[in-house]
PDB file of N, CA and C in Angstrom:
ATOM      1  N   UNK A   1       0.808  -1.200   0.000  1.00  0.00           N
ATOM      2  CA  UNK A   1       0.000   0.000   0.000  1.00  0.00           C
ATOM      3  C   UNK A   1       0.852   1.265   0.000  1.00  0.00           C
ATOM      4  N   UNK A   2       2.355   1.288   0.654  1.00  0.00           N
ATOM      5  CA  UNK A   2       2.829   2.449   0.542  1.00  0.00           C
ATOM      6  C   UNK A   2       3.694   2.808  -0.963  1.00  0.00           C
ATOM      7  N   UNK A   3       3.473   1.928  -1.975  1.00  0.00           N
ATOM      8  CA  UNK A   3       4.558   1.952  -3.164  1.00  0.00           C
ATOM      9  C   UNK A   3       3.597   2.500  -3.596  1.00  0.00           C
ATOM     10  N   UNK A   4       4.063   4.262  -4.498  1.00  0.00           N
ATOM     11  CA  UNK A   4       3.465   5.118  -5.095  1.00  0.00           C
ATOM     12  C   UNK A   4       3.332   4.177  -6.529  1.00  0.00           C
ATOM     13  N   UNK A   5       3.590   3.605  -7.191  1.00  0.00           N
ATOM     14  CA  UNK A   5       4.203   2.761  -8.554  1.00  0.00           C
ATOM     15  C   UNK A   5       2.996   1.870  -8.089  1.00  0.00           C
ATOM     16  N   UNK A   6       2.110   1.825  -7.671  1.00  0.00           N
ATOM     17  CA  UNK A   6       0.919   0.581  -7.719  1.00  0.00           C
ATOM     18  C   UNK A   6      -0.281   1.411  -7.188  1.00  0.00           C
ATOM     19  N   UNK A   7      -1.279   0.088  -7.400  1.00  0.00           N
ATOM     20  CA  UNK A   7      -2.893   0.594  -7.550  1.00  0.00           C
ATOM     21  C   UNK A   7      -2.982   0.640  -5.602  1.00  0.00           C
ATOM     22  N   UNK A   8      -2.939   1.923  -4.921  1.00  0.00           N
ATOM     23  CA  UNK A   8      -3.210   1.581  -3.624  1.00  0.00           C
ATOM     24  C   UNK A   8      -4.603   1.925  -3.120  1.00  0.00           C
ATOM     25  N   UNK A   9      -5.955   1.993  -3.790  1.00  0.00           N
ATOM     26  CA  UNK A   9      -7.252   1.532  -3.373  1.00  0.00           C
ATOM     27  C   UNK A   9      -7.841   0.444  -3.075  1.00  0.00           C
ATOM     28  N   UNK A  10      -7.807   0.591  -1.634  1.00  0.00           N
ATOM     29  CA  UNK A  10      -8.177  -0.863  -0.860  1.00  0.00           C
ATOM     30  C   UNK A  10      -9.114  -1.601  -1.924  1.00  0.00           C
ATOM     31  N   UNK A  11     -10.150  -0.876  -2.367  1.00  0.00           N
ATOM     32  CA  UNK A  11     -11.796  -1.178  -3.188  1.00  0.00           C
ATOM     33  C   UNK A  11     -10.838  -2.055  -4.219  1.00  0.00           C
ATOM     34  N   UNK A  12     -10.214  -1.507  -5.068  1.00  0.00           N
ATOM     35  CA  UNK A  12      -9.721  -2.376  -6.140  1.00  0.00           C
ATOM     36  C   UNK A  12      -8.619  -3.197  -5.863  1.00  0.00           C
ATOM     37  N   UNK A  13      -7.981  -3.342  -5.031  1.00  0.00           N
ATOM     38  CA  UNK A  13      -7.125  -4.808  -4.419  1.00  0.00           C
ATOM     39  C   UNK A  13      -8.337  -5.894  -4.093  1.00  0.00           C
ATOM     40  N   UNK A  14      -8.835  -5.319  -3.769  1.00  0.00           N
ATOM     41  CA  UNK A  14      -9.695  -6.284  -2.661  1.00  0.00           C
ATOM     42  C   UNK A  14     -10.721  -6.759  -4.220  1.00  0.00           C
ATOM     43  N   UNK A  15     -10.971  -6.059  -5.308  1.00  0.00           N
ATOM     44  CA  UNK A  15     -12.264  -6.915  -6.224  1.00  0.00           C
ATOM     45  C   UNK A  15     -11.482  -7.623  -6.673  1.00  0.00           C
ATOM     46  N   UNK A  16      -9.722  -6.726  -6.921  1.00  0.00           N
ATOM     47  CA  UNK A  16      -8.596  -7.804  -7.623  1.00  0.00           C
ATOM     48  C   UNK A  16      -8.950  -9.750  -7.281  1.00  0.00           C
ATOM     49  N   UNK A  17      -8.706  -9.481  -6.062  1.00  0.00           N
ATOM     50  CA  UNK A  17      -8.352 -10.789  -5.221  1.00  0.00           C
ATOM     51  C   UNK A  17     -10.244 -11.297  -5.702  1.00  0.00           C
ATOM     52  N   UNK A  18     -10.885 -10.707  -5.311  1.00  0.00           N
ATOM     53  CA  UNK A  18     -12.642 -10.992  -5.516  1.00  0.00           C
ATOM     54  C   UNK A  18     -12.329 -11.800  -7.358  1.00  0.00           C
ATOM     55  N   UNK A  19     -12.189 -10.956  -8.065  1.00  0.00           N
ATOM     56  CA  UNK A  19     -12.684 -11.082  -9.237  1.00  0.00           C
ATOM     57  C   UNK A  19     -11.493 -12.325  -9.795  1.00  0.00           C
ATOM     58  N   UNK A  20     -10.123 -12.377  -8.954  1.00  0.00           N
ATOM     59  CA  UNK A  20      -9.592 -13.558  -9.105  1.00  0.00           C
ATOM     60  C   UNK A  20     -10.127 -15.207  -9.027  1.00  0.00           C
ATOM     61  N   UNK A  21     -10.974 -14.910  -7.569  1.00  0.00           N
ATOM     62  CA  UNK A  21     -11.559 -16.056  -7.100  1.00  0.00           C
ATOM     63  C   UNK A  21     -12.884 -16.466  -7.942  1.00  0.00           C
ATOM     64  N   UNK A  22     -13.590 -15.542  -8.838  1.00  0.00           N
ATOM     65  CA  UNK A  22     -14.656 -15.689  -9.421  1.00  0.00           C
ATOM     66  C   UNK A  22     -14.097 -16.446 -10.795  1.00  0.00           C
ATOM     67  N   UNK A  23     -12.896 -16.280 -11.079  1.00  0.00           N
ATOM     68  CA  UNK A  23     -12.681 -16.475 -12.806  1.00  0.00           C
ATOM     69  C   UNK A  23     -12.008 -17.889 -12.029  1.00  0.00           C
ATOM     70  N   UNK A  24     -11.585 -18.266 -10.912  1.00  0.00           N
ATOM     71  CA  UNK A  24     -11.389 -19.712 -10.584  1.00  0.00           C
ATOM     72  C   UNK A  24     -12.430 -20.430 -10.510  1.00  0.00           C
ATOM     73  N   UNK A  25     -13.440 -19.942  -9.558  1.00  0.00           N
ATOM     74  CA  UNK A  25     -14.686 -20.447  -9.906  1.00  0.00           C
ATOM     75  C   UNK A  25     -15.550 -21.178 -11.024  1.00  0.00           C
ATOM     76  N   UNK A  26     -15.606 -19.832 -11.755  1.00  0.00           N
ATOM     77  CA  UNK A  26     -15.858 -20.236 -13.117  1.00  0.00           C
ATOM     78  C   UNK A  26     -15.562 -21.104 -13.673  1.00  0.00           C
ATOM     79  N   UNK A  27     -14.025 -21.036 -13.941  1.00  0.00           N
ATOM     80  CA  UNK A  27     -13.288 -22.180 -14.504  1.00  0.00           C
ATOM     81  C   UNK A  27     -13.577 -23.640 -13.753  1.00  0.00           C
ATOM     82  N   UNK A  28     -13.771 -23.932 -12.850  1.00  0.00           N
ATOM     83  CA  UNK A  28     -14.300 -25.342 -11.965  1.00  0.00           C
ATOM     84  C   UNK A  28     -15.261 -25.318 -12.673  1.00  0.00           C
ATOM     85  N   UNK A  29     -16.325 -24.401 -12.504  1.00  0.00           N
ATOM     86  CA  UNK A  29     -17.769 -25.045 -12.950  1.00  0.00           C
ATOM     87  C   UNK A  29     -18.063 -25.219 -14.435  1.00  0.00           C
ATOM     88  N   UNK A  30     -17.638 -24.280 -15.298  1.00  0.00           N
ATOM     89  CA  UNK A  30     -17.529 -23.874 -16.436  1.00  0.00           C
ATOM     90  C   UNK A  30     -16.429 -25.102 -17.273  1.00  0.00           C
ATOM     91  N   UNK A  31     -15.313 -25.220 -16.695  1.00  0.00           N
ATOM     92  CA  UNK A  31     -14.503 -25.910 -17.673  1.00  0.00           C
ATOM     93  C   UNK A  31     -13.478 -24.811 -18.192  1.00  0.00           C
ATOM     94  N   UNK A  32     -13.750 -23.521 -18.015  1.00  0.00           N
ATOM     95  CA  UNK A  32     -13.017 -22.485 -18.740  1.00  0.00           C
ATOM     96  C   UNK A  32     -13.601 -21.309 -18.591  1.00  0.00           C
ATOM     97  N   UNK A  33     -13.219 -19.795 -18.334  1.00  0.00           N
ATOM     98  CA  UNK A  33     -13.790 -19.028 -19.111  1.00  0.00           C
ATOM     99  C   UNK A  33     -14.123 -18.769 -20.112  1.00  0.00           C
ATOM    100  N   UNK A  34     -13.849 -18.884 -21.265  1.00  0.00           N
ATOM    101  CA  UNK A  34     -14.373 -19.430 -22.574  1.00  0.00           C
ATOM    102  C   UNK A  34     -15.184 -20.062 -22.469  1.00  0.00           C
ATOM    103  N   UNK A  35     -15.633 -21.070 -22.312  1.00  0.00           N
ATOM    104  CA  UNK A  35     -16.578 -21.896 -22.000  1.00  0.00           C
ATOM    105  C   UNK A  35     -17.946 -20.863 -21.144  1.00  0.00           C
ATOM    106  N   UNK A  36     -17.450 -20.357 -20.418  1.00  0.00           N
ATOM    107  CA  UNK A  36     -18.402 -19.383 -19.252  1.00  0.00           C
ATOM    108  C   UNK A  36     -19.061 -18.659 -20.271  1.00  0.00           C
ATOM    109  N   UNK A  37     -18.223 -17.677 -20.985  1.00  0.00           N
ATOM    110  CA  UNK A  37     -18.609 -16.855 -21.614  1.00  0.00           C
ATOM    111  C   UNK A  37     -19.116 -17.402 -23.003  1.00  0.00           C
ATOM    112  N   UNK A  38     -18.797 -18.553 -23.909  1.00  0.00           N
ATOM    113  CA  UNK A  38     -19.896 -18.898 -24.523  1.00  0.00           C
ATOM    114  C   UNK A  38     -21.338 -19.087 -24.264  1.00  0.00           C
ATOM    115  N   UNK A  39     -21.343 -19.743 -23.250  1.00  0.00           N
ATOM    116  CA  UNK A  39     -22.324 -20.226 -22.665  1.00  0.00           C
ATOM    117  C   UNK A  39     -23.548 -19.021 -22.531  1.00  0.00           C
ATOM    118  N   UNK A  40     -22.994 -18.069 -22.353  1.00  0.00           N
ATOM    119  CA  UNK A  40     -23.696 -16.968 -22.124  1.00  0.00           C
ATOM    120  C   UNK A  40     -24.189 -15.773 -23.535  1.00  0.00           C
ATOM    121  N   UNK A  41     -23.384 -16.423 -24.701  1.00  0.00           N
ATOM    122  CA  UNK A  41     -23.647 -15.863 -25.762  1.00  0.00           C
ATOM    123  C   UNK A  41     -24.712 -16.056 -26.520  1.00  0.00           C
ATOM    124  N   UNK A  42     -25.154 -15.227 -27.349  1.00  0.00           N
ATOM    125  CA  UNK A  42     -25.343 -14.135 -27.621  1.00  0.00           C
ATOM    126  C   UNK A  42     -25.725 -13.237 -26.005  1.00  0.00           C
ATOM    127  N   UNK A  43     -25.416 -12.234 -26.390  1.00  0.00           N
ATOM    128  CA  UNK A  43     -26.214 -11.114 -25.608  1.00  0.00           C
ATOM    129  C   UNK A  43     -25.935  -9.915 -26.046  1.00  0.00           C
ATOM    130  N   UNK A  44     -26.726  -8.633 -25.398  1.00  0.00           N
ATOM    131  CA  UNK A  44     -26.969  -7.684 -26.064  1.00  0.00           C
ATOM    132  C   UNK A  44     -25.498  -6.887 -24.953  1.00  0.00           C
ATOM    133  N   UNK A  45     -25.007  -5.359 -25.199  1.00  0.00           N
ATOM    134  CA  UNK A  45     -24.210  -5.136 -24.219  1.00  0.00           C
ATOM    135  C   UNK A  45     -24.771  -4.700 -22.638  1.00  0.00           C
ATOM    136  N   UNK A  46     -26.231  -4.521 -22.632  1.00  0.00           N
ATOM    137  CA  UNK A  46     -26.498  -4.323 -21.208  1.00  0.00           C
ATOM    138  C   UNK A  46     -26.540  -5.326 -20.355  1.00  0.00           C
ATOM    139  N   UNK A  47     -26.995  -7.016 -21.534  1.00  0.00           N
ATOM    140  CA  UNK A  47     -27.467  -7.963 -20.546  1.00  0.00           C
ATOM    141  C   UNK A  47     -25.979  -8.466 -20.447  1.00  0.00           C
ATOM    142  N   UNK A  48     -24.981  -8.303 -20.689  1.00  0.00           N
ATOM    143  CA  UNK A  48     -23.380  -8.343 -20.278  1.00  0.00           C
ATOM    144  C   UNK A  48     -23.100  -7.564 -19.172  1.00  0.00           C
ATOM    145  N   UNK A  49     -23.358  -6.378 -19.351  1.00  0.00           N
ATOM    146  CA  UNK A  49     -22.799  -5.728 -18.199  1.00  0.00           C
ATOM    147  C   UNK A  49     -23.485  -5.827 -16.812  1.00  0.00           C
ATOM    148  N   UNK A  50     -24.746  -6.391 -16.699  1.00  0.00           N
ATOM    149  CA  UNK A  50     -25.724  -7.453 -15.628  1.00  0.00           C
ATOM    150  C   UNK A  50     -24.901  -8.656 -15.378  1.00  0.00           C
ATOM    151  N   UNK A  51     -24.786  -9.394 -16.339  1.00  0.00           N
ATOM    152  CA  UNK A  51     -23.582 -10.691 -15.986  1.00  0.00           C
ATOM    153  C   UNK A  51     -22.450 -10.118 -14.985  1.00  0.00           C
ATOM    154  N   UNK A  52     -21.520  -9.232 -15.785  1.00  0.00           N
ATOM    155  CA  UNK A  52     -20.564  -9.046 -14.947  1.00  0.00           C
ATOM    156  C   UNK A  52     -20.576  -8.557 -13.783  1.00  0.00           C
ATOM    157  N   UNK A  53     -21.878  -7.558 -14.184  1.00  0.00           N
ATOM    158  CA  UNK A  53     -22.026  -6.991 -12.664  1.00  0.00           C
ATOM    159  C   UNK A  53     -22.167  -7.896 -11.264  1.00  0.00           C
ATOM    160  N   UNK A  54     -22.948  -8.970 -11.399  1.00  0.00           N
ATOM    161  CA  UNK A  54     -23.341  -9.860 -10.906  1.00  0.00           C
ATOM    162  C   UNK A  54     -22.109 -11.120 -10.323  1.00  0.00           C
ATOM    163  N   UNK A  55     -20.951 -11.097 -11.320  1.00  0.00           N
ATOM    164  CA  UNK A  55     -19.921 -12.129 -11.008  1.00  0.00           C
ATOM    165  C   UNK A  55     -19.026 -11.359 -10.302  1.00  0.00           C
ATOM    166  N   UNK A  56     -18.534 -10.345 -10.698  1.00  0.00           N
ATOM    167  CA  UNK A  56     -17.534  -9.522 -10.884  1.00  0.00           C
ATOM    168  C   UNK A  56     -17.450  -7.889  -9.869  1.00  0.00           C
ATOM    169  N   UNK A  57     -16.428  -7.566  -9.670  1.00  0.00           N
ATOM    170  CA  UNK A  57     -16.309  -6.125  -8.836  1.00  0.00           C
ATOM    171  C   UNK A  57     -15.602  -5.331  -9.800  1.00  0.00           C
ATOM    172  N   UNK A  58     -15.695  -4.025  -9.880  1.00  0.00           N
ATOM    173  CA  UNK A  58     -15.252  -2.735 -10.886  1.00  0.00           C
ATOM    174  C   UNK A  58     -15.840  -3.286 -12.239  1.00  0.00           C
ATOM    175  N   UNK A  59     -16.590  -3.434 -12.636  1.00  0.00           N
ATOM    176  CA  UNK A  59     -16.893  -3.771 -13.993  1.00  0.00           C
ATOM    177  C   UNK A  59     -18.227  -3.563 -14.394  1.00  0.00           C
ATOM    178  N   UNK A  60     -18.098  -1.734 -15.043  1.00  0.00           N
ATOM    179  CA  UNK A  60     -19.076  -1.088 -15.064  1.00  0.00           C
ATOM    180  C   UNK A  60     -19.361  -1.484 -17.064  1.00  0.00           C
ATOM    181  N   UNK A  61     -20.559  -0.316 -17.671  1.00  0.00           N
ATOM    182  CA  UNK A  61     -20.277  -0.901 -18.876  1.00  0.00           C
ATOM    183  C   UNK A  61     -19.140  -0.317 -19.870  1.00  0.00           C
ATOM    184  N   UNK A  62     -17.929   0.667 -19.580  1.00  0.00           N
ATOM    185  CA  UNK A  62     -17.448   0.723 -20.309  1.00  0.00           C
ATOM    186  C   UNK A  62     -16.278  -0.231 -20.284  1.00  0.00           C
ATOM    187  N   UNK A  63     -15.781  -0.975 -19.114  1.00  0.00           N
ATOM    188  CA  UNK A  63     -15.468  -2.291 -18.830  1.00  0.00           C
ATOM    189  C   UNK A  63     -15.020  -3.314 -19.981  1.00  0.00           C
ATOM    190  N   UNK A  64     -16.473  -3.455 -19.433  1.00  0.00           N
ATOM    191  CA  UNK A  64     -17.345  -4.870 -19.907  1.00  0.00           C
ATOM    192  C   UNK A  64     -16.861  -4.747 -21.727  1.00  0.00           C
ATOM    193  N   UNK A  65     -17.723  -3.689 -22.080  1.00  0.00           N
ATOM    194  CA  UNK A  65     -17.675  -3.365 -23.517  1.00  0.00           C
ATOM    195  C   UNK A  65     -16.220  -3.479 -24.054  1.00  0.00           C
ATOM    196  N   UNK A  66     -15.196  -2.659 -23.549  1.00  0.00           N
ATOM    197  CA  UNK A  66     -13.923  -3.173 -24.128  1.00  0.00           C
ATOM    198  C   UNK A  66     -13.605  -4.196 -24.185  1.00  0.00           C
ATOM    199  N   UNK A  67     -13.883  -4.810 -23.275  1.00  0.00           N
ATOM    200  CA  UNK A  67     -12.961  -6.966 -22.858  1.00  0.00           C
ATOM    201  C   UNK A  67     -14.057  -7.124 -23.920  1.00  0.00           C
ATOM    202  N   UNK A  68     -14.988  -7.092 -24.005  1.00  0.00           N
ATOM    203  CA  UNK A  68     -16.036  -7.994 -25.456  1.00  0.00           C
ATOM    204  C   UNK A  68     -15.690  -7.693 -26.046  1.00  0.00           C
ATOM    205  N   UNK A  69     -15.473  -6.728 -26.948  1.00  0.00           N
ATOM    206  CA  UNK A  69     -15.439  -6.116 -28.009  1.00  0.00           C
ATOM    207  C   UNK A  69     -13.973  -6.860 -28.407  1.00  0.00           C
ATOM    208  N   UNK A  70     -12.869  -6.630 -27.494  1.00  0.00           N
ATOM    209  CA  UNK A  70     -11.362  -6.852 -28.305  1.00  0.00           C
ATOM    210  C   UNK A  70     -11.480  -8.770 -27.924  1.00  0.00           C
ATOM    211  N   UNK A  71     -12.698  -9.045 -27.740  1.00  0.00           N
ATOM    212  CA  UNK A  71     -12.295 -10.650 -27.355  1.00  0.00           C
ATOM    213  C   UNK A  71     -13.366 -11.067 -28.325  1.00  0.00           C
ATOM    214  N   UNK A  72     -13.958 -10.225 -29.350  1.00  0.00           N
ATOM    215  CA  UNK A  72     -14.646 -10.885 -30.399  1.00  0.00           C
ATOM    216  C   UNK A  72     -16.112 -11.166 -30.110  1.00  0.00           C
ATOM    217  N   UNK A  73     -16.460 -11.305 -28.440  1.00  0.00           N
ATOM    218  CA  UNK A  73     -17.724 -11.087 -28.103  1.00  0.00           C
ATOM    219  C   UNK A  73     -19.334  -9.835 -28.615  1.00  0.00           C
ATOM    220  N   UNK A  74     -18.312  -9.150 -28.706  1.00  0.00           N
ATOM    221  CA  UNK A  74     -19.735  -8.053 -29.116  1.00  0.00           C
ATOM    222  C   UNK A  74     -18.905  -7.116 -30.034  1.00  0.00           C
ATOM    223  N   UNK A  75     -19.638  -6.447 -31.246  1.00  0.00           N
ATOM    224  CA  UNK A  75     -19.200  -5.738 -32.539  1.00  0.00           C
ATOM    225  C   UNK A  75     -18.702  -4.683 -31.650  1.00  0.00           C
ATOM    226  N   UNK A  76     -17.664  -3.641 -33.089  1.00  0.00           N
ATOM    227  CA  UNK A  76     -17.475  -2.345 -32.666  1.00  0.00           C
ATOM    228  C   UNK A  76     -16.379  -2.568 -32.899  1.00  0.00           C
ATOM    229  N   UNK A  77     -15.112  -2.874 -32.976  1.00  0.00           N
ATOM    230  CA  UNK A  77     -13.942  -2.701 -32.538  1.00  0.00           C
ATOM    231  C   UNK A  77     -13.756  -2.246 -34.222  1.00  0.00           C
ATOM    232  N   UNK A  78     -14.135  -3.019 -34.768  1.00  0.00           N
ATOM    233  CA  UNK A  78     -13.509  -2.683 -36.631  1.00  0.00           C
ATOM    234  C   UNK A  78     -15.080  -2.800 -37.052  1.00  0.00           C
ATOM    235  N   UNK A  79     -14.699  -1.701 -38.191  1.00  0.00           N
ATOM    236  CA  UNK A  79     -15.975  -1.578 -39.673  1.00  0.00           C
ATOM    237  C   UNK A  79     -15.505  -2.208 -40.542  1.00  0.00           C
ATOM    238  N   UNK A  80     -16.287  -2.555 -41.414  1.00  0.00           N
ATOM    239  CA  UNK A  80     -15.798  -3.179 -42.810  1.00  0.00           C
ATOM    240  C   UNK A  80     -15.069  -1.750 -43.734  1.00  0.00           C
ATOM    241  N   UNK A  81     -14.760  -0.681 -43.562  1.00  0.00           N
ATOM    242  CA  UNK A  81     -14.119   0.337 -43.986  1.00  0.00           C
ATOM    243  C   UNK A  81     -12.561  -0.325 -43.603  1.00  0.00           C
ATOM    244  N   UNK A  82     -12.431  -0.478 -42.732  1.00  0.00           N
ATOM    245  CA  UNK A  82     -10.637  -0.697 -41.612  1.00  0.00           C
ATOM    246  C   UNK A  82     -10.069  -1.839 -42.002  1.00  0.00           C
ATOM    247  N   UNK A  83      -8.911  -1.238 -42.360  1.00  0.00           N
ATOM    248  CA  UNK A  83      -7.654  -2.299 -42.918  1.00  0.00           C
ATOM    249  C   UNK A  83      -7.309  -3.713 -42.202  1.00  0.00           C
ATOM    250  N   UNK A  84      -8.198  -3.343 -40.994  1.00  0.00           N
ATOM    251  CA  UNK A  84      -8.196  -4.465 -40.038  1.00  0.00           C
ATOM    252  C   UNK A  84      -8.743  -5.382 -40.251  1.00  0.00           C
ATOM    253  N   UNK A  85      -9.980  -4.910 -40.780  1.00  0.00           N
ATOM    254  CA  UNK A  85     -11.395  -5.767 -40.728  1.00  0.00           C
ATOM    255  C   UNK A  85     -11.636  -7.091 -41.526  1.00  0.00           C
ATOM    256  N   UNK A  86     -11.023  -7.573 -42.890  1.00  0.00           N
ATOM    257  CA  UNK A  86     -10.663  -8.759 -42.813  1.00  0.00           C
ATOM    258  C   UNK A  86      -9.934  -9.663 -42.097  1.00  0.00           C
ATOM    259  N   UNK A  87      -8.996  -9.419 -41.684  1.00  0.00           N
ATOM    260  CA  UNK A  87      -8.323  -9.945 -40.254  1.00  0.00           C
ATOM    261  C   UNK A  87      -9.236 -10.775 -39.149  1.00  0.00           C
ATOM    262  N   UNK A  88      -9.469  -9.646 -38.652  1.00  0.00           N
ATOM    263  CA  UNK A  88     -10.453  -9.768 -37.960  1.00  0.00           C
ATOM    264  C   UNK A  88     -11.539 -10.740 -37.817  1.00  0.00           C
ATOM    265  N   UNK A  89     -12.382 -10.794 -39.492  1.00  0.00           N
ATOM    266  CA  UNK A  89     -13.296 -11.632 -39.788  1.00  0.00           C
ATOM    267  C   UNK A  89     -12.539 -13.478 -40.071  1.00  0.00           C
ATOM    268  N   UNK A  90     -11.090 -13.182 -40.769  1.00  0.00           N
ATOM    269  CA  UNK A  90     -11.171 -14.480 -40.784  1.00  0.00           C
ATOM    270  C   UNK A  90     -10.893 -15.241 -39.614  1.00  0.00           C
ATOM    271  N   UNK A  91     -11.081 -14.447 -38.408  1.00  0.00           N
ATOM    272  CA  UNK A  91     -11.114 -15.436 -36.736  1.00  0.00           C
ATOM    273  C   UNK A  91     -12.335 -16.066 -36.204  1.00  0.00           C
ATOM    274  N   UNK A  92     -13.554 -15.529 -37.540  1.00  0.00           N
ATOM    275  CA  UNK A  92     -14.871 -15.728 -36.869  1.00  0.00           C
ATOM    276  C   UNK A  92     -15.249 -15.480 -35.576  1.00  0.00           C
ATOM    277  N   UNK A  93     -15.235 -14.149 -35.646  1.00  0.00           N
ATOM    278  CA  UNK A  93     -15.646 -13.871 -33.658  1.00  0.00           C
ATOM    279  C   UNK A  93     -16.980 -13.691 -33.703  1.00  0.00           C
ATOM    280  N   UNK A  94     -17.484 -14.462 -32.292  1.00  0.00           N
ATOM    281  CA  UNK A  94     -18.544 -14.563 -31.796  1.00  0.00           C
ATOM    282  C   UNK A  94     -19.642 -13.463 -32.382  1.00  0.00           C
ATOM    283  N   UNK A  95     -19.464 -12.408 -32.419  1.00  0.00           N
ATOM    284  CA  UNK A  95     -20.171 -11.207 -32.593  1.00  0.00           C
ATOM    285  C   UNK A  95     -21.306 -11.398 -33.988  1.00  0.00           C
ATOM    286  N   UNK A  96     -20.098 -12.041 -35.167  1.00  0.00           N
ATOM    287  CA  UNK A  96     -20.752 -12.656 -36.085  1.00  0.00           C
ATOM    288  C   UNK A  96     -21.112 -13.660 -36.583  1.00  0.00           C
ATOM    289  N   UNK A  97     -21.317 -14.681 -35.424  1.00  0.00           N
ATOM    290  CA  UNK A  97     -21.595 -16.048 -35.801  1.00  0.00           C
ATOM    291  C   UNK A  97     -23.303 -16.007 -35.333  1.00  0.00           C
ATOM    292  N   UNK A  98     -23.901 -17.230 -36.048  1.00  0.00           N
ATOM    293  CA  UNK A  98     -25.127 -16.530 -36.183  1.00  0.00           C
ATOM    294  C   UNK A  98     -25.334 -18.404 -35.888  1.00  0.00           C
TER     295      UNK A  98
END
């Protein structure tokens, strides 16, 4: 707590260690996070940010929305305009599997 060079809010050590024990969890019951979070797919981004809210500590929706978004879970990250965006598609992420 006294090293200026780290996160010293009790609140977020403490969901640290919380939100550690939840993604162990998971993984027991689940088989994986991956697995967790398929399981839970499709969804829209509010009924995500209810999930997390619900498993999880600090994980409001702008959160939530980034980890989906760059993990292929929910659109947004690339348009079909962006040099990216074939890339992208040939990983088949969740977002567009139907």
């Amino acid at each position: 707590m006294q090293d200026a060079g780290i996160i010293r809010n009790r609140l977020k050590i403490e969901a640290t260690i919380h939100n550690a024990n939840a993604i162990k969890s998971i993984q027991k019951e689940a088989g994986s996070f991956k697995s967790w979070l398929d399981a839970h797919h499709p969804k829209t981004k509010e009924e995500w940010v209810k999930i997390f809210k619900q498993t999880f500590r600090f994980t409001g929706g702008e959160i939530v929305n980034e980890f989906l978004m760059s993990t292929g879970y929910l659109p947004g990250a690339h348009t079909a305009g962006c040099p990216v965006y074939k890339k992208v598609m040939k990983h088949k992420p969740k977002w567009n599997q139907k």
